[in-house]
C-alpha atoms as a PDB file:
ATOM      1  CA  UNK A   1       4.943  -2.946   9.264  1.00  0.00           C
ATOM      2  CA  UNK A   2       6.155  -0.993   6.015  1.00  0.00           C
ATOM      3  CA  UNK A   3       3.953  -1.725   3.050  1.00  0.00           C
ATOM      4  CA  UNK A   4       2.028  -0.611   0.411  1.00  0.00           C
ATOM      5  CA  UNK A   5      -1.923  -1.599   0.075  1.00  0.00           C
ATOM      6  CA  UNK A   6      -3.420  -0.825  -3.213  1.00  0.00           C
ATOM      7  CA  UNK A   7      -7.613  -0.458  -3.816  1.00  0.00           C
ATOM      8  CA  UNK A   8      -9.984   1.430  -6.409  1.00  0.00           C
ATOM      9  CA  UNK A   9      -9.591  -1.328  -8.913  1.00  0.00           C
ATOM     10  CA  UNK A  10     -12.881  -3.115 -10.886  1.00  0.00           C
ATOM     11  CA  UNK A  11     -14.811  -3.663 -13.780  1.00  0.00           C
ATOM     12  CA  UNK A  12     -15.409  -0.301 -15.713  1.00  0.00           C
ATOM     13  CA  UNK A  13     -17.240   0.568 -19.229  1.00  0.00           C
ATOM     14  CA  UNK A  14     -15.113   2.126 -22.175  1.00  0.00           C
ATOM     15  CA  UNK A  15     -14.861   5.503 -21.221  1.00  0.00           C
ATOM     16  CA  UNK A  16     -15.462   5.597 -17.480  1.00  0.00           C
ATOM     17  CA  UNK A  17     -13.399   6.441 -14.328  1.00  0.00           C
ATOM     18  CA  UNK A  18     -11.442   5.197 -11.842  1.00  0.00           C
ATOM     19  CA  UNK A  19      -9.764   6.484  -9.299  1.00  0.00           C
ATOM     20  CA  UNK A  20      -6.768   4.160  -7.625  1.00  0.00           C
ATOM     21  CA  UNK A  21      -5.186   4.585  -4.152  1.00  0.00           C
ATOM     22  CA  UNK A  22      -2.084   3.269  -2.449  1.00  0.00           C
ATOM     23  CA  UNK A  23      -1.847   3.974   0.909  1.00  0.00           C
ATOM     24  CA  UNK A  24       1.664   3.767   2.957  1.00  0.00           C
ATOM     25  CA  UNK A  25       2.012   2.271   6.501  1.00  0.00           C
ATOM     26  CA  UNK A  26       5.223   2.076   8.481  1.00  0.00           C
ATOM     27  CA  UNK A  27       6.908   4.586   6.699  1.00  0.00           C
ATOM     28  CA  UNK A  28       6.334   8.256   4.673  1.00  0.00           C
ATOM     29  CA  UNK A  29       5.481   8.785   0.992  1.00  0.00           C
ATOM     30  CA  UNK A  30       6.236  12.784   1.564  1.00  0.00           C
ATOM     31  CA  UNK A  31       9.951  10.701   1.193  1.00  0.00           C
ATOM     32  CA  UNK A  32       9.591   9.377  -1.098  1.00  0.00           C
ATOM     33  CA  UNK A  33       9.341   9.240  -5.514  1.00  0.00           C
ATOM     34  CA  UNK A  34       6.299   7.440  -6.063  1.00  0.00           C
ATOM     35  CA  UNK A  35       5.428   4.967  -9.232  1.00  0.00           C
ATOM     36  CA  UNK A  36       2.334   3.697 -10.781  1.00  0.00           C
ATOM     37  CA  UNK A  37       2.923   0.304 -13.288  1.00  0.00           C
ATOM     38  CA  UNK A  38       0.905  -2.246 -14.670  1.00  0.00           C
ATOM     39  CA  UNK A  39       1.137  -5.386 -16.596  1.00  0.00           C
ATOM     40  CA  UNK A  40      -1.265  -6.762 -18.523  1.00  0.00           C
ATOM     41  CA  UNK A  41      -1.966 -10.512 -19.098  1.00  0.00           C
ATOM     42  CA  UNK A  42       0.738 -11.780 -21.423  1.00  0.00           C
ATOM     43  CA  UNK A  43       2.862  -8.679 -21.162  1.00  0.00           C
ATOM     44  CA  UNK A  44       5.817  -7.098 -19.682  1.00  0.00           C
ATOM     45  CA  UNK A  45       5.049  -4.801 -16.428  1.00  0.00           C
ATOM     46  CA  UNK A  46       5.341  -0.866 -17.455  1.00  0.00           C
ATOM     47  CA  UNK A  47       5.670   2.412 -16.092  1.00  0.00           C
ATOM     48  CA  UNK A  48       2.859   4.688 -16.486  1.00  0.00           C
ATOM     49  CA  UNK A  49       2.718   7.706 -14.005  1.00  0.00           C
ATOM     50  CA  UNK A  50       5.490   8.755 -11.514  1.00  0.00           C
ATOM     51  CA  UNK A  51       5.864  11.509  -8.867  1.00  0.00           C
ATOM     52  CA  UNK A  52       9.216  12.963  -8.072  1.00  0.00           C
ATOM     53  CA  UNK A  53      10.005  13.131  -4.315  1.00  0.00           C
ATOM     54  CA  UNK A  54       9.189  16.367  -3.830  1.00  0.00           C
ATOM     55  CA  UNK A  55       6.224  16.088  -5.342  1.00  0.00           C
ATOM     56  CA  UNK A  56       7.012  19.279  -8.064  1.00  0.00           C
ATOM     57  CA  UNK A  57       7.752  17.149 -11.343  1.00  0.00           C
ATOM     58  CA  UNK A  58       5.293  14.128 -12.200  1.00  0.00           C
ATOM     59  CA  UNK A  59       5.869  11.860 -15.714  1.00  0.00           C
ATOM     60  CA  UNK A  60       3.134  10.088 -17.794  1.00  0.00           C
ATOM     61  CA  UNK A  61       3.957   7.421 -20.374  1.00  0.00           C
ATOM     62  CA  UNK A  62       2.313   8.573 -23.558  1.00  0.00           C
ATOM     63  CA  UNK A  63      -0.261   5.916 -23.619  1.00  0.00           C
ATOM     64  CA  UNK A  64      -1.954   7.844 -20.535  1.00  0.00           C
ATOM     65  CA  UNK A  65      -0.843  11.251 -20.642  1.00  0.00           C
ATOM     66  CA  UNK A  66      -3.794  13.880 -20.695  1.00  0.00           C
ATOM     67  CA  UNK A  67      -6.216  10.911 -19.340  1.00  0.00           C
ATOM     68  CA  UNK A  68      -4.267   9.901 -16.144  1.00  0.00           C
ATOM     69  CA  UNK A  69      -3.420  11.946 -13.114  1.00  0.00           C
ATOM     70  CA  UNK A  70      -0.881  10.993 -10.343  1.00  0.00           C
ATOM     71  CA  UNK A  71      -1.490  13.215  -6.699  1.00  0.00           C
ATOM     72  CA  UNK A  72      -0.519  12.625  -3.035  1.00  0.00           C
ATOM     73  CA  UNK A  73      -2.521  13.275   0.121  1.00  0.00           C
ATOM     74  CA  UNK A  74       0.319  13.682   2.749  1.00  0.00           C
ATOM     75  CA  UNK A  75      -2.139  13.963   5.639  1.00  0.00           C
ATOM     76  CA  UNK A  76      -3.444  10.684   4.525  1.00  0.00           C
ATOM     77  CA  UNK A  77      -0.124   9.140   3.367  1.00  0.00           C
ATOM     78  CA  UNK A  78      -1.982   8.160   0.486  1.00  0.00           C
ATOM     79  CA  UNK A  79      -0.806   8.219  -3.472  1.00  0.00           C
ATOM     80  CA  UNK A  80      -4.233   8.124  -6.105  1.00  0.00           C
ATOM     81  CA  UNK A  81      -4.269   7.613  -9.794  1.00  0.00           C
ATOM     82  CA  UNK A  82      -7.035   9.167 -11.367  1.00  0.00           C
ATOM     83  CA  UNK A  83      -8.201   7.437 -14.779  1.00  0.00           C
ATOM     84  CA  UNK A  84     -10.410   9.007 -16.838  1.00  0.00           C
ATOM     85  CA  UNK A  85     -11.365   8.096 -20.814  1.00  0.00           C
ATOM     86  CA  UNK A  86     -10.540   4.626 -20.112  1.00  0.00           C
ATOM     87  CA  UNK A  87      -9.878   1.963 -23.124  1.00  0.00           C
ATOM     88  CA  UNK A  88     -10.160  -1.755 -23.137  1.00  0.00           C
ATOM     89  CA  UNK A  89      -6.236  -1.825 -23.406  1.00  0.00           C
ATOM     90  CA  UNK A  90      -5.747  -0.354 -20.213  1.00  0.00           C
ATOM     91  CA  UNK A  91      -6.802  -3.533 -18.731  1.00  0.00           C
ATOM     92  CA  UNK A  92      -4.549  -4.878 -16.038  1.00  0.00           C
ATOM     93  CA  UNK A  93      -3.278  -5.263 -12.654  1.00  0.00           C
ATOM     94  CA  UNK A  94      -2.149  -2.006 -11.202  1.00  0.00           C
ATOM     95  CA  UNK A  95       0.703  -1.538  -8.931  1.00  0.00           C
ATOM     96  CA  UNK A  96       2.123   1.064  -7.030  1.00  0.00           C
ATOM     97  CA  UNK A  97       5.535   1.704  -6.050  1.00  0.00           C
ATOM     98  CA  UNK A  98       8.361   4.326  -3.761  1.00  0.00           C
ATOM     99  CA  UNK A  99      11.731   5.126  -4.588  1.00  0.00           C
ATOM    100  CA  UNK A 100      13.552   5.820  -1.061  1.00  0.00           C
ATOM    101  CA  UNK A 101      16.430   7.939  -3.433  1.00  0.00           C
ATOM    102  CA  UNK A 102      15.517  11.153  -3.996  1.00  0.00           C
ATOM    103  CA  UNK A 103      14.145  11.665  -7.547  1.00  0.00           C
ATOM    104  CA  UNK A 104      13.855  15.241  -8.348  1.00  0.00           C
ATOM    105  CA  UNK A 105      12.327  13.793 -11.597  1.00  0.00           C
ATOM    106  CA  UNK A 106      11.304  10.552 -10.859  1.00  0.00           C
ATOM    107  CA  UNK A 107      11.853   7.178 -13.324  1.00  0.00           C
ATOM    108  CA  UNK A 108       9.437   5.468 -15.381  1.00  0.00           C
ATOM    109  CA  UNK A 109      11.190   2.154 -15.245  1.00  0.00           C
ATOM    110  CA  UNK A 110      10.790  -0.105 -12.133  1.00  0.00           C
ATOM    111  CA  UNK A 111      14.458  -1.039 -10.679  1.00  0.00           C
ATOM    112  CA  UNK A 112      14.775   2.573  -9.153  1.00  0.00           C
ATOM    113  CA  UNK A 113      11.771   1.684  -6.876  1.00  0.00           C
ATOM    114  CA  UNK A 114      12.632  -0.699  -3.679  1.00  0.00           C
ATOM    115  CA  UNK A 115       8.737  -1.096  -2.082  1.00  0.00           C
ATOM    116  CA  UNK A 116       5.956  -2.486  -3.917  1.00  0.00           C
ATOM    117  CA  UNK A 117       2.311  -2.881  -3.611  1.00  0.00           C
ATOM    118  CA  UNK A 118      -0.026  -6.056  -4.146  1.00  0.00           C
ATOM    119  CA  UNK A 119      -1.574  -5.184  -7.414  1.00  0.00           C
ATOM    120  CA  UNK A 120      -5.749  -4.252  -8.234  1.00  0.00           C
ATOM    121  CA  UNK A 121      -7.396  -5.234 -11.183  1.00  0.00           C
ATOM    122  CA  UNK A 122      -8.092  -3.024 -13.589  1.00  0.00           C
ATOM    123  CA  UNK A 123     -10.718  -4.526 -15.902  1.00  0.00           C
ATOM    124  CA  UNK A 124     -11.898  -2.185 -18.847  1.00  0.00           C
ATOM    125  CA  UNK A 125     -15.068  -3.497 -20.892  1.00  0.00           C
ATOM    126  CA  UNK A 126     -18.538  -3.710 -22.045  1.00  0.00           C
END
């Protein structure tokens, strides 16, 4: 069965951690240009960090860059987000995503990207 299964999400304090993951079955992220989004209540779903297929070129949105890291675990066909400094606004549900065209520089937008995963929570406060 090809999907995507998404975990790591929670309640965290203003300026904790968390660390995401989005593991593959039924199919290879090494293939793959990997996306993270998320959407918060009452908003439009947005790109946030992407991996190119190769895995050489990654892309932040500037509302995480220097606070959010994108890596992949081939042996584990596993993506993680690492979140660190995290704000009340960052609130939402978290999604990850592939790209099955190769992306030497992968897209921040979401039509490029043909499997998705479930969602977690994200839930920033005190």
């Amino acid at each position: 069965q090809v999907q995507l299964v998404e975990s790591g999400g929670g309640l965290v304090q203003p300026g904790g951690s968390l660390r995401l993951s989005c593991a593959a079955s039924g199919f290879t992220l090494a293939a793959s240009a990997i996306g993270w989004f998320r959407q918060a209540p009452g908003k439009e779903r947005e790109g946030i960090a992407c991996l190119s297929t190769s895995g050489e070129n990654t892309a932040y949105d500037d509302s995480v860059k220097g606070r959010f890291t994108v890596s992949r675990d081939y042996a584990k066909n596993t993506v993680y987000l690492q979140m660190n400094s995290l704000k009340p606004e960052d609130t939402a549900v978290y999604y990850c995503a592939t790209a099955s065209t190769f992306y030497q520089y992968c897209p921040l937008i979401d039509g490029p990207y043909d499997r998705w995963g479930q969602g977690t929570q994200v839930t920033i406060s005190s």
